[in-house]
Structures are given as structure tokens and as C-alpha cells.
Protein backbone atom coordinates (compact mmCIF):
# COMPACT_ATOMS: atom_id res chain seq x y z
CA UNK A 1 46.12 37.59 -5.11
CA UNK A 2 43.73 34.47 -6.53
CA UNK A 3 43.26 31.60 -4.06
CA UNK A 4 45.50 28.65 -4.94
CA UNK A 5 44.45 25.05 -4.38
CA UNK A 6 45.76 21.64 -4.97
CA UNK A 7 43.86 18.67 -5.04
CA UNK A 8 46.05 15.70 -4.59
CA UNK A 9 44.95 11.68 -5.02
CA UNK A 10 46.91 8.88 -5.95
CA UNK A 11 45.33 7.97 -9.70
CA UNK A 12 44.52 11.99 -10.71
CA UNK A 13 41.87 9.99 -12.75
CA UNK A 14 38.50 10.37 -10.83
CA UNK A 15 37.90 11.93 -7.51
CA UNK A 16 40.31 15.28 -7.73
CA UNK A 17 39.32 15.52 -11.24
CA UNK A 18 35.63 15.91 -10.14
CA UNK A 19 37.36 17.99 -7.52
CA UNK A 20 39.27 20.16 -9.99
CA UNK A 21 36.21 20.42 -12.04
CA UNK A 22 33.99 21.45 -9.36
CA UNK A 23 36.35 23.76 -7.39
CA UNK A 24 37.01 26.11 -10.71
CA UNK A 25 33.37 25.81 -11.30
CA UNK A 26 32.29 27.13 -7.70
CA UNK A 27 35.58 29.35 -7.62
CA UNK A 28 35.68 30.88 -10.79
CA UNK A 29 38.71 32.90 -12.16
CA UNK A 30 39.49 34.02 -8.64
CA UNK A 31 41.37 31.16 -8.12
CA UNK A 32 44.12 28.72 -9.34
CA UNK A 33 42.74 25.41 -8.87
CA UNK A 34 44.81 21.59 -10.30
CA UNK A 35 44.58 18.27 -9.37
CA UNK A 36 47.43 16.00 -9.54
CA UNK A 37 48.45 12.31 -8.28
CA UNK A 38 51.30 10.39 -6.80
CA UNK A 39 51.51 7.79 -9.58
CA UNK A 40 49.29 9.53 -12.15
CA UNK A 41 46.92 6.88 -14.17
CA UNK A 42 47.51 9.16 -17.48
CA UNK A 43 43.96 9.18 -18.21
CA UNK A 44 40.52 10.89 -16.33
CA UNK A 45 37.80 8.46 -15.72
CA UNK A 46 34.89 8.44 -18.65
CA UNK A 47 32.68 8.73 -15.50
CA UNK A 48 34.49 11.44 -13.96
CA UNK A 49 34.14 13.61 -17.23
CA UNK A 50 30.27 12.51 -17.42
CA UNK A 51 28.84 13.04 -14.31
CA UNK A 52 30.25 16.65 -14.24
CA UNK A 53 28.77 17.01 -18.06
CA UNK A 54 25.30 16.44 -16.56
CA UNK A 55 25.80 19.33 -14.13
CA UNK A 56 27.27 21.32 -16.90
CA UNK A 57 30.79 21.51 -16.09
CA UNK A 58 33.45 20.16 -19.03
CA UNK A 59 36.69 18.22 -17.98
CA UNK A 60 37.02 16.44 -21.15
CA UNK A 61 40.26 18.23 -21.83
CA UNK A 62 41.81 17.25 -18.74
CA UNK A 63 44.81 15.33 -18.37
CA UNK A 64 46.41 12.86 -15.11
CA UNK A 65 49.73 14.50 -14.34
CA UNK A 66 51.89 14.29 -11.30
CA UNK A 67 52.22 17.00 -9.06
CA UNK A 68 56.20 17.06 -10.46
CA UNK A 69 54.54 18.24 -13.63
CA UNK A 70 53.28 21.14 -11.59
CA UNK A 71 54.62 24.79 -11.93
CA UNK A 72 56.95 25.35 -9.46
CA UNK A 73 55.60 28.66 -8.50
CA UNK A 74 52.17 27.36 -8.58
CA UNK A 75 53.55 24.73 -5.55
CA UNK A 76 55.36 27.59 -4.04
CA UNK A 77 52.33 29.87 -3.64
CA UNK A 78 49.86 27.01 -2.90
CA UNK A 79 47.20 28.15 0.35
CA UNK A 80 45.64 24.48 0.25
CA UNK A 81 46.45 20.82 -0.37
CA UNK A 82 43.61 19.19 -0.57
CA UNK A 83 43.61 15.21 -0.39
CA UNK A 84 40.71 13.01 -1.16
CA UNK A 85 41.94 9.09 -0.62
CA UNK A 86 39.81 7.27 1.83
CA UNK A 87 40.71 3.63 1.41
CA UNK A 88 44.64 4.36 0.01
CA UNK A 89 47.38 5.89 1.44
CA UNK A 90 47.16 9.48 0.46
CA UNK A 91 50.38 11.31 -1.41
CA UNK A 92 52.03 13.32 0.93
CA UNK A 93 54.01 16.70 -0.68
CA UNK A 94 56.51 19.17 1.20
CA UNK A 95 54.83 22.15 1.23
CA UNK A 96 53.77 25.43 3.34
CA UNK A 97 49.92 25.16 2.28
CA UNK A 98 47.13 24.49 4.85
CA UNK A 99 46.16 20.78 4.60
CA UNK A 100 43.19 19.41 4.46
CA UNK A 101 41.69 15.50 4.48
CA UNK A 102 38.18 14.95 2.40
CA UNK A 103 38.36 11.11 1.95
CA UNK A 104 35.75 10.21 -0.36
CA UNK A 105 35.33 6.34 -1.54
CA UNK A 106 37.08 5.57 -4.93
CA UNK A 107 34.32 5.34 -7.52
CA UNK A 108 36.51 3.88 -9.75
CA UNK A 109 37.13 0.83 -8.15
CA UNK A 110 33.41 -0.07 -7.81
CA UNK A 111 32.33 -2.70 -10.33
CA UNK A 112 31.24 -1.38 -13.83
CA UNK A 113 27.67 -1.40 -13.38
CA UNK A 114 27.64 0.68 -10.25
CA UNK A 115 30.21 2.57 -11.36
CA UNK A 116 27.27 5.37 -12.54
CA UNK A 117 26.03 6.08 -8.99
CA UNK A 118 29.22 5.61 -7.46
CA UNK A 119 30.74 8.68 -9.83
CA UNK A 120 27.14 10.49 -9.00
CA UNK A 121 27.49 10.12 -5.25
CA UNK A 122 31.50 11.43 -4.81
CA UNK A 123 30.81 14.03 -7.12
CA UNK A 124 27.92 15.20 -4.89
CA UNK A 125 29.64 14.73 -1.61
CA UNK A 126 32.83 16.88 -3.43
CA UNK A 127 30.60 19.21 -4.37
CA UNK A 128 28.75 19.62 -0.60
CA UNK A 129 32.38 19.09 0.69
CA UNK A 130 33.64 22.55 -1.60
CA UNK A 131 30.69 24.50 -0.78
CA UNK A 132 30.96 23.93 3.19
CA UNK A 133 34.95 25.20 2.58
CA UNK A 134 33.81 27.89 0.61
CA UNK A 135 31.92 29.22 3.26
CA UNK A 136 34.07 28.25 6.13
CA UNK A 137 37.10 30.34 4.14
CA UNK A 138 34.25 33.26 3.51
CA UNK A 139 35.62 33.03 0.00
């Protein structure tokens, strides 16, 4: 049975995008990973999809859905919810998953010529964030 985990947000445009990205990165085919948001954007963040490029991971096909747009038996068999908002109030979703709180600053709503190092710094604190669960789960 593959590991299933959501990662939930408000937007879906930036940080559980680089979430999504990373997780099935790190994860690999043994797991069903998605992101999703409570009131979906509709598009990722050009950041979001370059800061993973320069670690060699490709979201450019990615889309911001809601977590209605979900498979139902995905929701159904979910192990983890994983929510990222720091500064917002995160989605909340009836479900029999573990949950777990990683909030992690909004990059996107940094001015545009931080928004580099902003994107750069919540994709590495994701990233330390996945590999610390990783091992904590000894997945």
C-alpha cells in the first residue's frame, strides 16, 4: 500500500506546490502525493516552478485545484494532511488522516524583488521539513 499525502494551503499556488514537488521527489513512486487549496488561485507561482527547476525537480505541468477536485478515494485513503499556512488561516478538511502543521511564510506575498530568496528559503525549509518526516515515519 503507497503512502498517501495531502498538502493543503489556501492559494495551491506556491508553498504546497514546492511541497508537492518536493515530497514526490524525496518519496518517489511509493507514494501518492497532491497539493490542493481552499480557494485555489488557478495558477502555480513562476517562482514556485523555478526554484524547484534549479534543484532539478519539474512542476511546470502543475495545476491549483481544490481539494473538491480531489479523487474521492484518494481523500478516503489519505495517512497525512499536511498544512503549510503560517500567517492565514489554514483550510481545515473532514478527514481520518494524521494531521500535521508546517507553517512556512508565504513567499508569494513578499514584494517582487525579494520574491527570489523568499521562494529559495520556503523551498529549503520544505525540503528540511520533508526529510525530518521522512525519517521520523522511517519511510
Amino acid at each position: 500500500m503507497k503512502l498517501k499525502i495531502l498538502f493543503l494551503c489556501v492559494a495551491n499556488s506556491a508553498r504546497s506546490q514546492l511541497a508537492e514537488g518536493l515530497a514526490k521527489s524525496l518519496f518517489g513512486a511509493n507514494a501518492e502525493i497532491q497539493s490542493a487549496g481552499s480557494e485555489p488561485s488557478g495558477t502555480v507561482q513562476p517562482w514556485a516552478i523555478t526554484v524547484l527547476n534549479e534543484i532539478g525537480i519539474d512542476i511546470s505541468k502543475n495545476s491549483s485545484k481544490s481539494y473538491d477536485q480531489l479523487s474521492s478515494k484518494f481523500l478516503a485513503e489519505l495517512d497525512y494532511v499536511i498544512t503549510l499556512c503560517a500567517e492565514e488561516v489554514c483550510p481545515a478538511m473532514i478527514s481520518k488522516a494524521t494531521r500535521l502543521h508546517w507553517p512556512v511564510k508565504d513567499p508569494a506575498k513578499v514584494p517582487e524583488s525579494q520574491k527570489a530568496e523568499a521562494f529559495r528559503i520556503a523551498r529549503d525549509e520544505i525540503k528540511q521539513k520533508l526529510e525530518n518526516f521522512r525519517a521520523e515515519i522511517r519511510f
